[in-house]
PDB file of N, CA and C in Angstrom:
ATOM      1  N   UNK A   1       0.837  -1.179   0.000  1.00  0.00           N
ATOM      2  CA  UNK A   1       0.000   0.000   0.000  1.00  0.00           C
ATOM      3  C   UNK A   1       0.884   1.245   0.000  1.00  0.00           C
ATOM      4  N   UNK A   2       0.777   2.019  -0.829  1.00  0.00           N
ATOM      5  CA  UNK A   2       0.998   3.622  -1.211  1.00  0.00           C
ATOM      6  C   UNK A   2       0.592   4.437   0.023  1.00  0.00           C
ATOM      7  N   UNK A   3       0.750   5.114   0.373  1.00  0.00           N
ATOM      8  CA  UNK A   3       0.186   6.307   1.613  1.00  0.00           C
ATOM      9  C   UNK A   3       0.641   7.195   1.948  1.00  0.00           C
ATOM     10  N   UNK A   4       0.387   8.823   1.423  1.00  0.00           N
ATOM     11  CA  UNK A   4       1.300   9.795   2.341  1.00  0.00           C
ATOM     12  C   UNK A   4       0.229  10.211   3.064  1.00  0.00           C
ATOM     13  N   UNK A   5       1.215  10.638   4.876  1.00  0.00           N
ATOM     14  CA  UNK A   5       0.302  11.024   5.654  1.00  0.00           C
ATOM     15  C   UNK A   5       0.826  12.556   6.342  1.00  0.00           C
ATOM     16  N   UNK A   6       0.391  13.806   5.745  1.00  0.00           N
ATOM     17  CA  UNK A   6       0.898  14.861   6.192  1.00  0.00           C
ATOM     18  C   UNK A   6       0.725  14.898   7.868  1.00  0.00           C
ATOM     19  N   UNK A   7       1.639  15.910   8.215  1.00  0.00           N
ATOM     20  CA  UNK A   7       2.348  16.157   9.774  1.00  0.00           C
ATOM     21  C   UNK A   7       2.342  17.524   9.884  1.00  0.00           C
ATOM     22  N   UNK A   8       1.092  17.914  10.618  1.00  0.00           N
ATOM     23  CA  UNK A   8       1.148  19.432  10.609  1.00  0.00           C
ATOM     24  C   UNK A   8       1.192  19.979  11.536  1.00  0.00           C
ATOM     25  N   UNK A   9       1.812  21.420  11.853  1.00  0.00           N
ATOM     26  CA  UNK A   9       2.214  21.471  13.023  1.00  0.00           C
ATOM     27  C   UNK A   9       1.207  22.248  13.625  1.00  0.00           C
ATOM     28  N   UNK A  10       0.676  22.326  15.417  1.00  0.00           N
ATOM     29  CA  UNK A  10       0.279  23.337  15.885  1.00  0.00           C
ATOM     30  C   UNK A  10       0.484  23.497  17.306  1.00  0.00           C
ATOM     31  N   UNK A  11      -0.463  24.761  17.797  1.00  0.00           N
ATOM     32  CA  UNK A  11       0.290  25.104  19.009  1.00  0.00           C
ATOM     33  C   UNK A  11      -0.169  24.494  20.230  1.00  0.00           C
ATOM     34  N   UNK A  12      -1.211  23.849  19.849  1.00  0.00           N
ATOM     35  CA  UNK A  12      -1.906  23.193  21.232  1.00  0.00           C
ATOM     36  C   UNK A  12      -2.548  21.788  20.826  1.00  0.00           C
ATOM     37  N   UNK A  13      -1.775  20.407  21.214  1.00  0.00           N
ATOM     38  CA  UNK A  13      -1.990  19.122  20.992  1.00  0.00           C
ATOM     39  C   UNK A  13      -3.416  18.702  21.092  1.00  0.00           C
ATOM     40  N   UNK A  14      -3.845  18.979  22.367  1.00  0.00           N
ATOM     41  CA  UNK A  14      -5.367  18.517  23.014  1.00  0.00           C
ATOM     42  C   UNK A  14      -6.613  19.408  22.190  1.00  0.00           C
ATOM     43  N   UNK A  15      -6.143  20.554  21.810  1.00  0.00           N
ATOM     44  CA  UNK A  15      -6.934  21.784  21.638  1.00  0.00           C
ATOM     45  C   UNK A  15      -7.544  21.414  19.700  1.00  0.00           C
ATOM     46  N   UNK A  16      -6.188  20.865  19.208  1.00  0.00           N
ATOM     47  CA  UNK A  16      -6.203  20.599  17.916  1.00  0.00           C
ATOM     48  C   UNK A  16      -6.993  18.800  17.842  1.00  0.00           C
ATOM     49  N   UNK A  17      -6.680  17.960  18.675  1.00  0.00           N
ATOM     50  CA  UNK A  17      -7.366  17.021  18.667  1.00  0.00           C
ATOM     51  C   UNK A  17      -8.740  16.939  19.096  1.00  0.00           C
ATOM     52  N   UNK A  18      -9.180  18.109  19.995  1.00  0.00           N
ATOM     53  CA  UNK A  18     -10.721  18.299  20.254  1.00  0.00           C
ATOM     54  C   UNK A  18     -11.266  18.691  19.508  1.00  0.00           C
ATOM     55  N   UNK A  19     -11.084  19.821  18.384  1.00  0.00           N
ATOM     56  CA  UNK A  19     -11.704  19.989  17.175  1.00  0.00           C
ATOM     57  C   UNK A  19     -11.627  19.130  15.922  1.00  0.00           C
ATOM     58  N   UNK A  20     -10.638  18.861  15.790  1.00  0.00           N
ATOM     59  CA  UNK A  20     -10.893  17.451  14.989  1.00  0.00           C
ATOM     60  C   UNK A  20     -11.664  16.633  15.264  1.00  0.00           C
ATOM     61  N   UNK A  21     -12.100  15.790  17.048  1.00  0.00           N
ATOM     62  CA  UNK A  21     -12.987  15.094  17.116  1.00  0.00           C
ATOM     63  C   UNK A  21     -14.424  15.911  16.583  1.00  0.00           C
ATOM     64  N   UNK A  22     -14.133  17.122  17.358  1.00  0.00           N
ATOM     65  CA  UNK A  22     -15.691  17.510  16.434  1.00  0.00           C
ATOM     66  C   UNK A  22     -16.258  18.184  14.793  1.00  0.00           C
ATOM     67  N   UNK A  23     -15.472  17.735  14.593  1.00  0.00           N
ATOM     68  CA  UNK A  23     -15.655  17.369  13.030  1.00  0.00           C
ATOM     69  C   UNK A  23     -16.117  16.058  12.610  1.00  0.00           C
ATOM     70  N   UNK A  24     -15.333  15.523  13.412  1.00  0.00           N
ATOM     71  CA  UNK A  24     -16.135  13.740  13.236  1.00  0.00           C
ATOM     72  C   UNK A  24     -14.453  12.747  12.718  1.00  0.00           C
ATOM     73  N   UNK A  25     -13.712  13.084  12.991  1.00  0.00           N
ATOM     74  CA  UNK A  25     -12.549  12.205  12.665  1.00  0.00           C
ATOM     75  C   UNK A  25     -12.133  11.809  14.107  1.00  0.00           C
ATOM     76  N   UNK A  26     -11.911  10.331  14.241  1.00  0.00           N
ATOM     77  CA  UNK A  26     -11.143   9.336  15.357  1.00  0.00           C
ATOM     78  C   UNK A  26     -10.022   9.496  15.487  1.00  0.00           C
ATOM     79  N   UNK A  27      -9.359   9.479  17.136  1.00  0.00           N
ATOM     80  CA  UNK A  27      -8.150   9.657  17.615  1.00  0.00           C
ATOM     81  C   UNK A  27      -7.777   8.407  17.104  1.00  0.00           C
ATOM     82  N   UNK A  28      -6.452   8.990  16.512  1.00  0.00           N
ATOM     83  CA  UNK A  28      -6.008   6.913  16.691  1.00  0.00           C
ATOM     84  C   UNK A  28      -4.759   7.020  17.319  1.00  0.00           C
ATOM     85  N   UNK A  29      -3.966   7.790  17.918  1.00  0.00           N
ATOM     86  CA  UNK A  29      -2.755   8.091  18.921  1.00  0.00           C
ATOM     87  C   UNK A  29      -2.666   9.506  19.057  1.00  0.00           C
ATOM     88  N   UNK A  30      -2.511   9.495  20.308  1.00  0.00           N
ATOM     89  CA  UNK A  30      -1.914  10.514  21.266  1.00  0.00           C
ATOM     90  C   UNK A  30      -0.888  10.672  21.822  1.00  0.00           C
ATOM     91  N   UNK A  31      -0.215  11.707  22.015  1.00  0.00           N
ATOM     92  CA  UNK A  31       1.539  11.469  22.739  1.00  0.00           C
ATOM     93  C   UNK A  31       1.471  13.264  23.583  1.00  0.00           C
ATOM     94  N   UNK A  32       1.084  13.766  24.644  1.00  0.00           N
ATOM     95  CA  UNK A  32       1.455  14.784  25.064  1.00  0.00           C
ATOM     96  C   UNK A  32       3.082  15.132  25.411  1.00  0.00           C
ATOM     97  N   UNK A  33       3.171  13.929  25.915  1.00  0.00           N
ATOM     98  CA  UNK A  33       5.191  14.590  26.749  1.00  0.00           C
ATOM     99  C   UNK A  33       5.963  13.106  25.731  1.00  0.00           C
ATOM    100  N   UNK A  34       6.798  13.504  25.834  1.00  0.00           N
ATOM    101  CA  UNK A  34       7.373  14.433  25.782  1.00  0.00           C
ATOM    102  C   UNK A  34       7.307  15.493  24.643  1.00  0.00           C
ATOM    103  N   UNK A  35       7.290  14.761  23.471  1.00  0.00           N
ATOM    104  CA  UNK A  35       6.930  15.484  22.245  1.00  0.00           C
ATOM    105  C   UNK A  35       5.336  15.193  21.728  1.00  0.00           C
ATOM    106  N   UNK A  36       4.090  16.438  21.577  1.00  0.00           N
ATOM    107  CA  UNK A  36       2.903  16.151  21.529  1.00  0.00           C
ATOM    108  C   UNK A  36       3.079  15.947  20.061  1.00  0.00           C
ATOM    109  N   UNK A  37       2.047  15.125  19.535  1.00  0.00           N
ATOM    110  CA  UNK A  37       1.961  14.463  18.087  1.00  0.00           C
ATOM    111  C   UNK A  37       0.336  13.712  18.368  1.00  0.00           C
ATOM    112  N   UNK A  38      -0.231  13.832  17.454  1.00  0.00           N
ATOM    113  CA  UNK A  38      -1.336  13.197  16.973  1.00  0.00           C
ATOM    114  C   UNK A  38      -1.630  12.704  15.703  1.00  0.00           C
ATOM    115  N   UNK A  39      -2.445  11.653  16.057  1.00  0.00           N
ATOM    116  CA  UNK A  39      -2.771  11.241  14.566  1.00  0.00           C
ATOM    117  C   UNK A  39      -4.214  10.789  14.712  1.00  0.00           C
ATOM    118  N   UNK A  40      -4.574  11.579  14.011  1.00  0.00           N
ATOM    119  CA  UNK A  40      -6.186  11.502  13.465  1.00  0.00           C
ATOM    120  C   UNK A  40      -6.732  10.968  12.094  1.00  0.00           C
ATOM    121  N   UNK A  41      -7.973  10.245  11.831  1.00  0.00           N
ATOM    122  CA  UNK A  41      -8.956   9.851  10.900  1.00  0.00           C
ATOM    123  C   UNK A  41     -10.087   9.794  10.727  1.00  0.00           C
ATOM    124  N   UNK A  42     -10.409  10.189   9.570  1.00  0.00           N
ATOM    125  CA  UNK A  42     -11.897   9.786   8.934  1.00  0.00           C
ATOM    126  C   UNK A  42     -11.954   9.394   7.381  1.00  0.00           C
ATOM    127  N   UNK A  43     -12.786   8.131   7.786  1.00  0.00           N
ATOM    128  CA  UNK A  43     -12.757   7.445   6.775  1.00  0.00           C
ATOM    129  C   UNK A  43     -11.325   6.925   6.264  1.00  0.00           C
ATOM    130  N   UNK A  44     -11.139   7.381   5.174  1.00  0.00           N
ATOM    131  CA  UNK A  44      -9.420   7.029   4.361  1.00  0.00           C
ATOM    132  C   UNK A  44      -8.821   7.999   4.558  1.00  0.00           C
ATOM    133  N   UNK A  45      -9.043   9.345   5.280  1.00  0.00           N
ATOM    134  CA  UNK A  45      -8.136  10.603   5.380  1.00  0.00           C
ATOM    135  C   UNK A  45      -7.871  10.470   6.761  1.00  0.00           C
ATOM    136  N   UNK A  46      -6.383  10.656   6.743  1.00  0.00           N
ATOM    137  CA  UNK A  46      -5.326  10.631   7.828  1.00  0.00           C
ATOM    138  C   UNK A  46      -4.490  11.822   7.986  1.00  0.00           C
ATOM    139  N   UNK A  47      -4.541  12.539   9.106  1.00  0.00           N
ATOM    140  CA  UNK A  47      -3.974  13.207   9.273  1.00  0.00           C
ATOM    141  C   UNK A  47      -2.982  13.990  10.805  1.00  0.00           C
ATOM    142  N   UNK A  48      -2.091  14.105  10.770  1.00  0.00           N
ATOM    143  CA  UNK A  48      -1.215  13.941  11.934  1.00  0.00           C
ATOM    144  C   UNK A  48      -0.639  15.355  12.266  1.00  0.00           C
ATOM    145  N   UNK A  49      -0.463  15.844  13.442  1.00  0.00           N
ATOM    146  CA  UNK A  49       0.015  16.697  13.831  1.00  0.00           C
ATOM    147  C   UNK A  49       0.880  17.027  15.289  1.00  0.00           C
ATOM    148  N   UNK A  50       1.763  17.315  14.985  1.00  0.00           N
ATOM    149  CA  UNK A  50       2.611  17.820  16.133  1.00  0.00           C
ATOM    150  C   UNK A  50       2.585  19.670  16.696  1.00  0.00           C
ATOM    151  N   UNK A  51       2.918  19.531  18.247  1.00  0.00           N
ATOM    152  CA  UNK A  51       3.033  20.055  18.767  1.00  0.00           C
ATOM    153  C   UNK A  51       4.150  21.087  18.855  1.00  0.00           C
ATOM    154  N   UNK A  52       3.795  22.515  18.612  1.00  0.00           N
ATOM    155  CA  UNK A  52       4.812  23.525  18.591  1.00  0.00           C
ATOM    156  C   UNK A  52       4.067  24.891  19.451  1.00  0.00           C
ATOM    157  N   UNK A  53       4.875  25.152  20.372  1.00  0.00           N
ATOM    158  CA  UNK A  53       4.745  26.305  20.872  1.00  0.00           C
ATOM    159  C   UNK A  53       5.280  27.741  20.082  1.00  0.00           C
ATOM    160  N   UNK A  54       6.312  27.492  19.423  1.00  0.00           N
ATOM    161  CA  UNK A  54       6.494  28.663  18.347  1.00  0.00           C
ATOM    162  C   UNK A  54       5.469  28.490  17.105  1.00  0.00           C
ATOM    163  N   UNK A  55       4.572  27.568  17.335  1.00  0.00           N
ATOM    164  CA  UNK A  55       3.599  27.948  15.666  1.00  0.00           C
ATOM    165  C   UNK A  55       2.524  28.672  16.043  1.00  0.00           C
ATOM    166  N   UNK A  56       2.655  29.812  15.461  1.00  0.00           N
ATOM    167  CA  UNK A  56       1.181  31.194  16.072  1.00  0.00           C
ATOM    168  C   UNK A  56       0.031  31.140  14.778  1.00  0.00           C
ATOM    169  N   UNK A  57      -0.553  30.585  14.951  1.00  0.00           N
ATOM    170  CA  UNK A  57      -2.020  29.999  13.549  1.00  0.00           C
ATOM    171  C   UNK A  57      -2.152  31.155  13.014  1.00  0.00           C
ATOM    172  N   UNK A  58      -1.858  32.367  13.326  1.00  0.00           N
ATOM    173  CA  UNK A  58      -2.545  33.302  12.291  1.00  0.00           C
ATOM    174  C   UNK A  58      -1.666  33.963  11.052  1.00  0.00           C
ATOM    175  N   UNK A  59       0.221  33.137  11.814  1.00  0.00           N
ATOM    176  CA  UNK A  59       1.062  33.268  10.700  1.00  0.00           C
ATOM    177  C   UNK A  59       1.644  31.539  10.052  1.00  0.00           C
ATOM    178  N   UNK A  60       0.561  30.696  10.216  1.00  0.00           N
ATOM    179  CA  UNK A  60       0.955  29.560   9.649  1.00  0.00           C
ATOM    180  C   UNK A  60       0.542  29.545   8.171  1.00  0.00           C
ATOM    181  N   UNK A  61       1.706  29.062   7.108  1.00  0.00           N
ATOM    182  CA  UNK A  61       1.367  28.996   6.006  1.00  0.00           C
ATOM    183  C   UNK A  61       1.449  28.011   5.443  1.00  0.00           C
ATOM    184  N   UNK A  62       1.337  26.746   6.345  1.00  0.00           N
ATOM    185  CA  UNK A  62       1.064  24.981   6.325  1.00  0.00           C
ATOM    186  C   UNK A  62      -0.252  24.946   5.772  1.00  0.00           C
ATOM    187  N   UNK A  63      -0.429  24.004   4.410  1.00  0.00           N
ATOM    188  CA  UNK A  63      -1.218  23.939   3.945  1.00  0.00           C
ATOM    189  C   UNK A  63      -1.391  22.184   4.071  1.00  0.00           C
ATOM    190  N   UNK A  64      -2.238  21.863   3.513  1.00  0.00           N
ATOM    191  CA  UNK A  64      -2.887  20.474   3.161  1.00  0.00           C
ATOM    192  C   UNK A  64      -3.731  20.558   2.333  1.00  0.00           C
ATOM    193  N   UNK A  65      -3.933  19.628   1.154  1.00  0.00           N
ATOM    194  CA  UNK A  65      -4.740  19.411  -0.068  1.00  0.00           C
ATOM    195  C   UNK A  65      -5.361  17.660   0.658  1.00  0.00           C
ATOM    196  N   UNK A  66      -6.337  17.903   0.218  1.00  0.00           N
ATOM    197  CA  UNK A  66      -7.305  16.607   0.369  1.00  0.00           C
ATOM    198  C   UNK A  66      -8.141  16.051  -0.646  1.00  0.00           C
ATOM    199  N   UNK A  67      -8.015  15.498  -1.216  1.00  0.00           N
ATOM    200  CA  UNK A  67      -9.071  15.287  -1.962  1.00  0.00           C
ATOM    201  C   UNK A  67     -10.119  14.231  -1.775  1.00  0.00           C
ATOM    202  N   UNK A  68     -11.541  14.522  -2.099  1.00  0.00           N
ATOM    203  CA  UNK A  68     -12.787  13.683  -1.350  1.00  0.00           C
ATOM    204  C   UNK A  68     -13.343  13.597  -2.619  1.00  0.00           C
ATOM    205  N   UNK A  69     -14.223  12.923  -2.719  1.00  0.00           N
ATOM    206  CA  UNK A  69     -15.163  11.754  -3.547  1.00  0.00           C
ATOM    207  C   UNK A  69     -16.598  12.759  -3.764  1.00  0.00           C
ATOM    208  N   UNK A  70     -16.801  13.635  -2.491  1.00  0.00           N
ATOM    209  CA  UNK A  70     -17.811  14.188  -2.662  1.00  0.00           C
ATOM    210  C   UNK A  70     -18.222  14.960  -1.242  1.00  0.00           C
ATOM    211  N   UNK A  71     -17.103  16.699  -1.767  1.00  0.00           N
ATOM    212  CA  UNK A  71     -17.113  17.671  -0.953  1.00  0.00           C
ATOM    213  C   UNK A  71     -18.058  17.749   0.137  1.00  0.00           C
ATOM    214  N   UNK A  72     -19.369  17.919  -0.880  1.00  0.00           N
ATOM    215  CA  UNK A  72     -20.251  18.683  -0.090  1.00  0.00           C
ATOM    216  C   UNK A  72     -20.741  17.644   1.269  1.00  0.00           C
ATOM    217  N   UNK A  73     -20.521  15.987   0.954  1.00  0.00           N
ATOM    218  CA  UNK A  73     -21.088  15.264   2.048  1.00  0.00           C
ATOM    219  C   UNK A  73     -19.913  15.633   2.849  1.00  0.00           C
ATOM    220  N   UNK A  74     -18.616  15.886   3.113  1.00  0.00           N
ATOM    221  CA  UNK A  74     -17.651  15.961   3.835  1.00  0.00           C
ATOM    222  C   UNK A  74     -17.616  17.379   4.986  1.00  0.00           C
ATOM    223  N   UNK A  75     -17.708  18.678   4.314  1.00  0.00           N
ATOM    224  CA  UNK A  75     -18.262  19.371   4.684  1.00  0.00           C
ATOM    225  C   UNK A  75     -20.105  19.429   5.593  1.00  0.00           C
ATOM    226  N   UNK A  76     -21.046  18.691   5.115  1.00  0.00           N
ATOM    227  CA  UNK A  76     -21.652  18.763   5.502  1.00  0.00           C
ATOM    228  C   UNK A  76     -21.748  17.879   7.499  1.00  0.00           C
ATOM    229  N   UNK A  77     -20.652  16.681   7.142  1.00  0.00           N
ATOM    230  CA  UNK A  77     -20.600  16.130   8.180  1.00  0.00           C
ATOM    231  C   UNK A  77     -19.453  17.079   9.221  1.00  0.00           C
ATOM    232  N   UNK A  78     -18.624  17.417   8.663  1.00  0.00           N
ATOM    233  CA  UNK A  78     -17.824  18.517   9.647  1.00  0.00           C
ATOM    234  C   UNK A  78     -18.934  19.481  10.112  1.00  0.00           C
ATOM    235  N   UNK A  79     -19.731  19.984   9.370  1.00  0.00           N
ATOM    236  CA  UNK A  79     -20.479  20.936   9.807  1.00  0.00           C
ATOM    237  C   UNK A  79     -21.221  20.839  10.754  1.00  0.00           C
ATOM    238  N   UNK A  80     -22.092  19.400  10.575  1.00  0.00           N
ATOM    239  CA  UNK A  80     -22.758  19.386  11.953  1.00  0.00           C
ATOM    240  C   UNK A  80     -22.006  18.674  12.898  1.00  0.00           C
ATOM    241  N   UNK A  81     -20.963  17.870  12.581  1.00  0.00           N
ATOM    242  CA  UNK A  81     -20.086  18.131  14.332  1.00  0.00           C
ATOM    243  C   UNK A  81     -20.197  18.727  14.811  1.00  0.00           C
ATOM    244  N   UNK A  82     -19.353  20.159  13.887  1.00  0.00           N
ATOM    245  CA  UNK A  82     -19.560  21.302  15.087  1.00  0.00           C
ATOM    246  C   UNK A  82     -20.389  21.838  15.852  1.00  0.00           C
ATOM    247  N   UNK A  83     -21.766  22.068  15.039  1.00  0.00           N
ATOM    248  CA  UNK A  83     -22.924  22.354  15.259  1.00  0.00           C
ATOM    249  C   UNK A  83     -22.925  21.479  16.880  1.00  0.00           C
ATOM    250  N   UNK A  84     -22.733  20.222  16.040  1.00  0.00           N
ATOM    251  CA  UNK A  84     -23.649  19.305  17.669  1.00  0.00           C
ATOM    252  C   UNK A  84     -22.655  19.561  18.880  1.00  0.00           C
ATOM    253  N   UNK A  85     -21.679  19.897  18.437  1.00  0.00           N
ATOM    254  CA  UNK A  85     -20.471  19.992  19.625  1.00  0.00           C
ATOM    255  C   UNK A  85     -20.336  21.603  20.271  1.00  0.00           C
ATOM    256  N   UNK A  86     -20.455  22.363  19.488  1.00  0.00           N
ATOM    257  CA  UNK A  86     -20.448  24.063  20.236  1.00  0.00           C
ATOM    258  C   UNK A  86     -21.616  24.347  19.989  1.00  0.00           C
ATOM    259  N   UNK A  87     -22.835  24.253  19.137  1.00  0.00           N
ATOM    260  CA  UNK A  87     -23.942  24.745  19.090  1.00  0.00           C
ATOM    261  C   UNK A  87     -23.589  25.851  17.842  1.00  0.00           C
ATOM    262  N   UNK A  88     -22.840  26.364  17.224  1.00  0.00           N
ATOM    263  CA  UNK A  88     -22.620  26.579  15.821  1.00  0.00           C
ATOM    264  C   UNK A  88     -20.975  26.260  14.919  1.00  0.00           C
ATOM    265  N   UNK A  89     -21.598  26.845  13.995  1.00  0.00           N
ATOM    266  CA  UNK A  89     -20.808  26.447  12.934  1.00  0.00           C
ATOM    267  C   UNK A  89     -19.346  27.805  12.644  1.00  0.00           C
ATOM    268  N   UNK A  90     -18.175  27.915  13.771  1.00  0.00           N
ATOM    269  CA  UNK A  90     -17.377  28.912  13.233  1.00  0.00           C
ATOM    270  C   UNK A  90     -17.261  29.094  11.675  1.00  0.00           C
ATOM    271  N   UNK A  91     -17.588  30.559  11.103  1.00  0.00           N
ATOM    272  CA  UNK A  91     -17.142  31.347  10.037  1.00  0.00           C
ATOM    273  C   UNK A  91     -15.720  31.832  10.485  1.00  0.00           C
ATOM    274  N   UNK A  92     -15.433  32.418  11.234  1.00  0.00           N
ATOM    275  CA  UNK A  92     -13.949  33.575  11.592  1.00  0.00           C
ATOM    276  C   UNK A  92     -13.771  33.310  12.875  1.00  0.00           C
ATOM    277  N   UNK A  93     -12.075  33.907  12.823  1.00  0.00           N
ATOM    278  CA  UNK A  93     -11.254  32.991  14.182  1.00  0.00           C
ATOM    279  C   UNK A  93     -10.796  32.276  13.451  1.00  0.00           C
ATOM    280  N   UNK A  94      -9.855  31.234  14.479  1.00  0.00           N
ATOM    281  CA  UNK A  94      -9.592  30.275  14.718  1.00  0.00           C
ATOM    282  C   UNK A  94      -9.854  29.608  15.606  1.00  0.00           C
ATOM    283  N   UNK A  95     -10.367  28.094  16.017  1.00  0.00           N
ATOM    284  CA  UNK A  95     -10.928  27.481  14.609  1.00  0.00           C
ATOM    285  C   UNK A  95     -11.694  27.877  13.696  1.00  0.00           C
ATOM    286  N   UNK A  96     -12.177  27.771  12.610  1.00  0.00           N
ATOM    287  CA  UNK A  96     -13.350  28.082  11.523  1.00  0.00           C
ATOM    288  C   UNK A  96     -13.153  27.385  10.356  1.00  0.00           C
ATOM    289  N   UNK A  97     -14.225  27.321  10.223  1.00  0.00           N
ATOM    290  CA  UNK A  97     -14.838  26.482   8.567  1.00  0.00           C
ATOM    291  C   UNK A  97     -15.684  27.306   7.458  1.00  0.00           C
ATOM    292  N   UNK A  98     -15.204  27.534   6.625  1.00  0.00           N
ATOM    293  CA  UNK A  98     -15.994  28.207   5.380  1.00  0.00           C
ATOM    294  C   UNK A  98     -16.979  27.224   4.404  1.00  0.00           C
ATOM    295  N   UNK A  99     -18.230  28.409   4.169  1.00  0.00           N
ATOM    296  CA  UNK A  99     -18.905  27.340   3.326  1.00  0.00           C
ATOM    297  C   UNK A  99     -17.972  26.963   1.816  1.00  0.00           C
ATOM    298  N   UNK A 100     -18.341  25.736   1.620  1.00  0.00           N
ATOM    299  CA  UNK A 100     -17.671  25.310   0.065  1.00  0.00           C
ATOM    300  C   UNK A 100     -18.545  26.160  -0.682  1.00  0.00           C
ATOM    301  N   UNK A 101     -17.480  26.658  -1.848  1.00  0.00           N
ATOM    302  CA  UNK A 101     -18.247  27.737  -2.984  1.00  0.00           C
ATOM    303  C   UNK A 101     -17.810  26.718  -4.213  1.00  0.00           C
ATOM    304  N   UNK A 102     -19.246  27.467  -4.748  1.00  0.00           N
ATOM    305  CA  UNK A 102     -19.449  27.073  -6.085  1.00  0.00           C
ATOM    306  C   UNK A 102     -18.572  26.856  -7.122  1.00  0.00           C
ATOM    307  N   UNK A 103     -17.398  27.057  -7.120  1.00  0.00           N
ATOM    308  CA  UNK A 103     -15.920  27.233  -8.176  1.00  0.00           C
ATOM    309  C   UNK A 103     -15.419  25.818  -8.554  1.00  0.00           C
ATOM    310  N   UNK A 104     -14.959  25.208  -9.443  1.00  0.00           N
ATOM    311  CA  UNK A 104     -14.410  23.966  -9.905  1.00  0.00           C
ATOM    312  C   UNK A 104     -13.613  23.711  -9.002  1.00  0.00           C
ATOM    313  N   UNK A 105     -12.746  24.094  -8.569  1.00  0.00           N
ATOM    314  CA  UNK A 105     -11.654  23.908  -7.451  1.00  0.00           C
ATOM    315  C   UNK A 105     -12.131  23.594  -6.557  1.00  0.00           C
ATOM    316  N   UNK A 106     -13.209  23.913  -6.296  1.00  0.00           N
ATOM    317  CA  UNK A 106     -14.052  23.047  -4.964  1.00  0.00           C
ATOM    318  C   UNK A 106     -14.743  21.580  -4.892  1.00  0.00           C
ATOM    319  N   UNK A 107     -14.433  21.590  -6.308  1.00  0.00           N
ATOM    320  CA  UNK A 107     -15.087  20.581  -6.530  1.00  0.00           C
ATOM    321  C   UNK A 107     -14.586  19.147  -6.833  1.00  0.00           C
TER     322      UNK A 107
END
């Protein structure tokens, strides 16, 4: 089996794995000390992240490309995670989720 699994960094281990759960993706390891690292899933998308106190989210320019079978069900299930988990859906800030737009690239 083929598999890349991006490693992205952020500033708070627990903080980044609680919003991921509420999106709807499963812990599948945790590591706080010494070095925090996670690795999260849903469905066939895997995605992992470590812990940095120098990474400030509003100057991170770590990206990730994903590609899904069919956006809008993907989005729609992140969406109501959140929903069911804070009672709405962040637009702005961090965390936040934008609606998918109409453009090919979204698609």
């Amino acid at each position: 089996m083929n598999k890349v699994i991006p490693i992205l960094p952020c500033p708070d281990i627990k903080a980044q794995v609680e919003f991921y759960q509420q999106l709807g993706f499963e812990l599948i390891d945790l590591y706080t000390s010494p070095n925090p690292y996670a690795a999260m899933q849903f469905g066939t998308i895997e995605l992992n992240f470590y812990g940095s106190r120098k990474m400030v989210s509003t100057e991170n320019a770590t990206m990730c490309f994903v590609k899904v079978d069919d956006v809008d069900a993907v989005y729609n299930a992140f969406a109501s995670g959140l929903k069911k988990h804070t009672g709405k859906v962040p637009r702005s800030g961090i965390p936040r989720i934008s609606k998918v737009r109409d453009l090919s690239s979204d698609r």
